[in-house]
Every structure is written in structure tokens, then in C-alpha cells.
N, C-alpha and C. Protein backbone atom coordinates (compact mmCIF):
# COMPACT_ATOMS: atom_id res chain seq x y z
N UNK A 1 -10.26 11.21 -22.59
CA UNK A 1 -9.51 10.32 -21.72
C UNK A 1 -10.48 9.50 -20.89
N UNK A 2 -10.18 8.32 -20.56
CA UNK A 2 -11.07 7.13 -20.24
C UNK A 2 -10.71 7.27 -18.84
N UNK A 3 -11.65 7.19 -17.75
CA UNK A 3 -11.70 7.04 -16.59
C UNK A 3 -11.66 5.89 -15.87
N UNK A 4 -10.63 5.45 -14.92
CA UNK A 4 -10.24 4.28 -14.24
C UNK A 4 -11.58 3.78 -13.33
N UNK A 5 -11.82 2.76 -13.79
CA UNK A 5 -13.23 2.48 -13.14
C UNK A 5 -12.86 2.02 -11.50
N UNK A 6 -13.56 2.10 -10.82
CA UNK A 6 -13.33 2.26 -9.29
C UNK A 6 -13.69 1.52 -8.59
N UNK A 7 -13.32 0.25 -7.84
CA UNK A 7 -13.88 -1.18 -7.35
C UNK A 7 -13.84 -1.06 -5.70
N UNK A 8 -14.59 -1.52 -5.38
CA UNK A 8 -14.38 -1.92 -3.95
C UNK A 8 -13.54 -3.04 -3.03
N UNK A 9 -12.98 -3.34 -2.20
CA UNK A 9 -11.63 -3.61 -1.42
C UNK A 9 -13.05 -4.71 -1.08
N UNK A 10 -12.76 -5.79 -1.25
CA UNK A 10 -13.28 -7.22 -0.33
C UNK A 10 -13.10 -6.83 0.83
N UNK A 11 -12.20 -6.84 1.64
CA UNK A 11 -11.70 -6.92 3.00
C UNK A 11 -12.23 -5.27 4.05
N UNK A 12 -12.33 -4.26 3.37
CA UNK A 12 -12.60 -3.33 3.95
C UNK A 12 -13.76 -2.59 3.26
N UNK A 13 -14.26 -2.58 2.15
CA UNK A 13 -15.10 -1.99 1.65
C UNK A 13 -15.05 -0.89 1.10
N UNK A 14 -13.67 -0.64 1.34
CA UNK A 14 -13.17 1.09 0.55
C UNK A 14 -13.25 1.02 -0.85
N UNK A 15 -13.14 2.27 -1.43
CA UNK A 15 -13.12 2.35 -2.87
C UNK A 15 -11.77 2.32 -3.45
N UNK A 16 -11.59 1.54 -3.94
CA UNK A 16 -9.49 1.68 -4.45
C UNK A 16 -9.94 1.46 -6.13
N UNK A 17 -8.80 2.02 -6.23
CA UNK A 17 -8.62 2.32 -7.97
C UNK A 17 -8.15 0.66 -8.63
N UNK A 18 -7.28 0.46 -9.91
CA UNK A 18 -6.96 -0.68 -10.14
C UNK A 18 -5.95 -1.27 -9.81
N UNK A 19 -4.80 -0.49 -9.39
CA UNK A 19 -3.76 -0.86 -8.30
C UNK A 19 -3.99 -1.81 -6.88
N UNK A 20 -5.01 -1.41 -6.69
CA UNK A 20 -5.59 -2.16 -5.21
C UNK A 20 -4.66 -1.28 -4.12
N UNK A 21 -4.68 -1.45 -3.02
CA UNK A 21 -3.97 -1.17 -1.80
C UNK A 21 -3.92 -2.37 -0.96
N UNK A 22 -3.22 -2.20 0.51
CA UNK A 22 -2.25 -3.03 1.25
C UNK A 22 -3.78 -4.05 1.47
N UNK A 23 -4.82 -3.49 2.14
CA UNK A 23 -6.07 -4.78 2.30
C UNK A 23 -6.05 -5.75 1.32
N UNK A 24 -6.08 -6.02 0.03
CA UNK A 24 -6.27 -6.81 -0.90
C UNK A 24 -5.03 -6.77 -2.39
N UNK A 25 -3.97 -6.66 -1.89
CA UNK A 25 -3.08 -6.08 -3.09
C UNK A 25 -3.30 -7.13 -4.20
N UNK A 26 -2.89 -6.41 -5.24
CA UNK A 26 -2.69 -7.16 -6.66
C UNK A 26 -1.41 -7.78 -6.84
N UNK A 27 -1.38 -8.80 -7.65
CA UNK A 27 -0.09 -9.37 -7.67
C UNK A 27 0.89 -8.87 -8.80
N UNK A 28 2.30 -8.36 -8.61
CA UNK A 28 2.61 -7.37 -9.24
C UNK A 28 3.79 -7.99 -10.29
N UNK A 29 4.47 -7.85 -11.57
CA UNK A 29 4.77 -8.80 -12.42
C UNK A 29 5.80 -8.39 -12.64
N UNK A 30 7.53 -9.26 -12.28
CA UNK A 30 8.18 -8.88 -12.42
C UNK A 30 8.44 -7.51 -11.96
N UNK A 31 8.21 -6.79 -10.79
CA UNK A 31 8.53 -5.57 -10.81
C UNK A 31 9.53 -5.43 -9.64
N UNK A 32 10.55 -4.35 -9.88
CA UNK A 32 11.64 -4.05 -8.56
C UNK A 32 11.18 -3.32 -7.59
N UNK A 33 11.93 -3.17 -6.75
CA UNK A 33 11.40 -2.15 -5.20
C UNK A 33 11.97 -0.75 -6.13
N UNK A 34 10.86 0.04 -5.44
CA UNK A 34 12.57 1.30 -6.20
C UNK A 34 13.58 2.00 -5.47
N UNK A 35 13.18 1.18 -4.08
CA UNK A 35 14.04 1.01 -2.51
C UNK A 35 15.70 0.57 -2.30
N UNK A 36 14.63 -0.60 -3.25
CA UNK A 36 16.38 -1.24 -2.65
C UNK A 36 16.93 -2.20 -4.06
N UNK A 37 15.53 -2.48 -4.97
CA UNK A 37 16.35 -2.97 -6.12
C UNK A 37 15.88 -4.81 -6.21
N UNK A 38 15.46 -4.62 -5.33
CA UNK A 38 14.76 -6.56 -4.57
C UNK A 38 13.73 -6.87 -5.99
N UNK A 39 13.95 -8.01 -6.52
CA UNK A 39 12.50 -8.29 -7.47
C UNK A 39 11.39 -8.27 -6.12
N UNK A 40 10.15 -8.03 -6.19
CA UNK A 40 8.91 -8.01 -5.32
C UNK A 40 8.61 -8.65 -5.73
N UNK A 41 8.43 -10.08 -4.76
CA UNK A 41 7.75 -11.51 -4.66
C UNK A 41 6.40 -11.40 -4.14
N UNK A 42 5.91 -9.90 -3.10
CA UNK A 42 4.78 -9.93 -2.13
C UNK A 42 4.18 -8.24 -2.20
N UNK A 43 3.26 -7.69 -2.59
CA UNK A 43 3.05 -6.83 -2.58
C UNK A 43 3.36 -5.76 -1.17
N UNK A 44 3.24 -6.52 -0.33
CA UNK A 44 3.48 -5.83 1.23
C UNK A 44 5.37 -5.86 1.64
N UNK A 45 6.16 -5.97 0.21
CA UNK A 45 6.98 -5.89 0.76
C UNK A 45 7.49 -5.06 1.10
N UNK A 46 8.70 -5.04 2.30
CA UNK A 46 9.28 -4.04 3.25
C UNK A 46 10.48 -4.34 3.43
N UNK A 47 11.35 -3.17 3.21
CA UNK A 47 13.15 -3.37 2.82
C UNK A 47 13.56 -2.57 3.97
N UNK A 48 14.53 -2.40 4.31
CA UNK A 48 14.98 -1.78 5.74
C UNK A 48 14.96 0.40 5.02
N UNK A 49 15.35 0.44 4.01
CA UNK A 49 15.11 1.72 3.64
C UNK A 49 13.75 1.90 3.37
N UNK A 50 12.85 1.69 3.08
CA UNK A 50 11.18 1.78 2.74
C UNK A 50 11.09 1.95 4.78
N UNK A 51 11.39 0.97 5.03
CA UNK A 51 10.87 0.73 6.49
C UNK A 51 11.25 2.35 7.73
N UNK A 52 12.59 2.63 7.17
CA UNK A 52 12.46 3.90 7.82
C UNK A 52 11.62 4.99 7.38
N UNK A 53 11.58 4.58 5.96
CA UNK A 53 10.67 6.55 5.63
C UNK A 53 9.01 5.92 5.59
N UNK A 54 8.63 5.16 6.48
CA UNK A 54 7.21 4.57 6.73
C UNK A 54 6.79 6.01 7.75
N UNK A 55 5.27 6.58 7.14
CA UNK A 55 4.56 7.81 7.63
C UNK A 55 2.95 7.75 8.05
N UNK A 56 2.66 6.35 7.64
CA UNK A 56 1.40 5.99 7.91
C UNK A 56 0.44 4.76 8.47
N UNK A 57 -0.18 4.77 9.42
CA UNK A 57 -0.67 3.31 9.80
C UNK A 57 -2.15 3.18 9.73
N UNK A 58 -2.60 2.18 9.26
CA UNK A 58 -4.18 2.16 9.43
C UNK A 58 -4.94 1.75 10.43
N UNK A 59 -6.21 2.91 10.25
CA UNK A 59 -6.40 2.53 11.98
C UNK A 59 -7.06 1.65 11.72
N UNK A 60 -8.07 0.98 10.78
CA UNK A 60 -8.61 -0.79 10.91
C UNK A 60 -7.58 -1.66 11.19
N UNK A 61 -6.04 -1.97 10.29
CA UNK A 61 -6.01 -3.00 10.22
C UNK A 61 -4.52 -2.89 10.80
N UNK A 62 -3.79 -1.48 11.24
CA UNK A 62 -2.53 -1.84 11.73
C UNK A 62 -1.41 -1.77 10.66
N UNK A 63 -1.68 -1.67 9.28
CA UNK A 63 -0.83 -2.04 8.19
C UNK A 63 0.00 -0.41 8.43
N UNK A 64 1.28 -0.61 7.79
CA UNK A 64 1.96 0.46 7.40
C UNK A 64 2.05 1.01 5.97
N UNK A 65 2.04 2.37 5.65
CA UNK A 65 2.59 2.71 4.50
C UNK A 65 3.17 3.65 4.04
N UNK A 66 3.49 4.31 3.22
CA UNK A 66 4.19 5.33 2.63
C UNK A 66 3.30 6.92 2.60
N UNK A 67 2.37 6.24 2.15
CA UNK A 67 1.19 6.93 1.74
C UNK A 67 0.05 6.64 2.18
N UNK A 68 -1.14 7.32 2.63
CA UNK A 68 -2.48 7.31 2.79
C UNK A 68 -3.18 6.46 2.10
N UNK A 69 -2.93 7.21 0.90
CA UNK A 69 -3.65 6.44 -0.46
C UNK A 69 -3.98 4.48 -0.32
N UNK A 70 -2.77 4.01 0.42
CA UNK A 70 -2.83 2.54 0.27
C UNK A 70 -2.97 1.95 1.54
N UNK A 71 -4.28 2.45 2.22
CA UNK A 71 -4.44 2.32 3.75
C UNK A 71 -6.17 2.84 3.71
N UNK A 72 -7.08 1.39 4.50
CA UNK A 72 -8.28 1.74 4.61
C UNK A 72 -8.29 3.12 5.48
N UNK A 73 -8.03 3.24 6.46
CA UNK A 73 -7.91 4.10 7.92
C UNK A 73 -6.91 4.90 7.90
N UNK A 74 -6.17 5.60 7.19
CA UNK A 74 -4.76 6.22 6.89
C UNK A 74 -4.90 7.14 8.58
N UNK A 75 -3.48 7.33 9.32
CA UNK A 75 -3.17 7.89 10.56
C UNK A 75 -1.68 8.29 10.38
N UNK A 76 -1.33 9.78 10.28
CA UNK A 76 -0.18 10.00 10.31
C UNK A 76 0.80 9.77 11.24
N UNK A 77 1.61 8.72 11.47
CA UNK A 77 2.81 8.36 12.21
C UNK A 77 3.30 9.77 13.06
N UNK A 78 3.42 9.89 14.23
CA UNK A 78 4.10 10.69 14.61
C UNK A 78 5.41 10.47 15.16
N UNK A 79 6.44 10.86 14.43
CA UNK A 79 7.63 10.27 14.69
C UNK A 79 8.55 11.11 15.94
N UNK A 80 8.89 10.95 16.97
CA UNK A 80 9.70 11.37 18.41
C UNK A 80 10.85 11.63 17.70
């Protein structure tokens, strides 16, 4: 099995796979949210259901996400 070669993020310098993450996303083709069903025009998009189960913020750049994984600085949300 062939190993996903591993590039560095322009904007932050992290190591991201070929997906990219929220610093530099890839542009994604024809694909739906699996949120809400929206074609995704913008990789950073955000639907009011995605937007509540949001668990993570980065501490460089402020971005939100789902996951760690797609965040230079990943910081677990602590939700009140």
C-alpha cells in the first residue's frame, strides 16, 4: 500500500496530508455537506447544524472545526 505523501500548509507551515485543512483548503468538486445536503461552493463552509456540533478552534488563526485534524493550533472548545 502506497503512502500519502505529506506537504506543507503555505500559510502555517504544518504538515497536512492531500485533503489540505481550513489554512489553505482544496477546492472540492461537486461535493454535498453531509450536514445539511448544500452543494459546497467554499471549503470553509458552515450550515447552522455543522455550526452547533463545532468542538474546536485554532489557536493561530481563530478558525473553527469539527476536528483537530483540520486546524494548525487545534484547542478544545469548552462548551458552558
Amino acid at each position: 500500500m502506497a503512502v500519502k505523501a505529506k506537504k506543507g500548509c503555505k500559510t502555517c507551515g504544518k504538515t497536512v496530508r492531500d485533503h489540505g485543512h481550513l489554512c489553505a483548503p482544496l477546492k472540492a468538486k461537486d461535493q454535498t455537506c453531509d450536514w445539511c445536503g448544500s452543494l459546497i461552493m467554499d471549503a470553509r463552509h458552515m450550515c447552522d447544524t455543522k455550526l452547533k456540533k463545532l468542538s474546536y478552534i485554532c489557536n493561530s488563526c481563530g478558525r473553527l472545526a469539527l476536528a483537530p485534524q483540520y486546524l494548525c493550533q487545534p484547542r478544545k472548545i469548552k462548551k458552558a
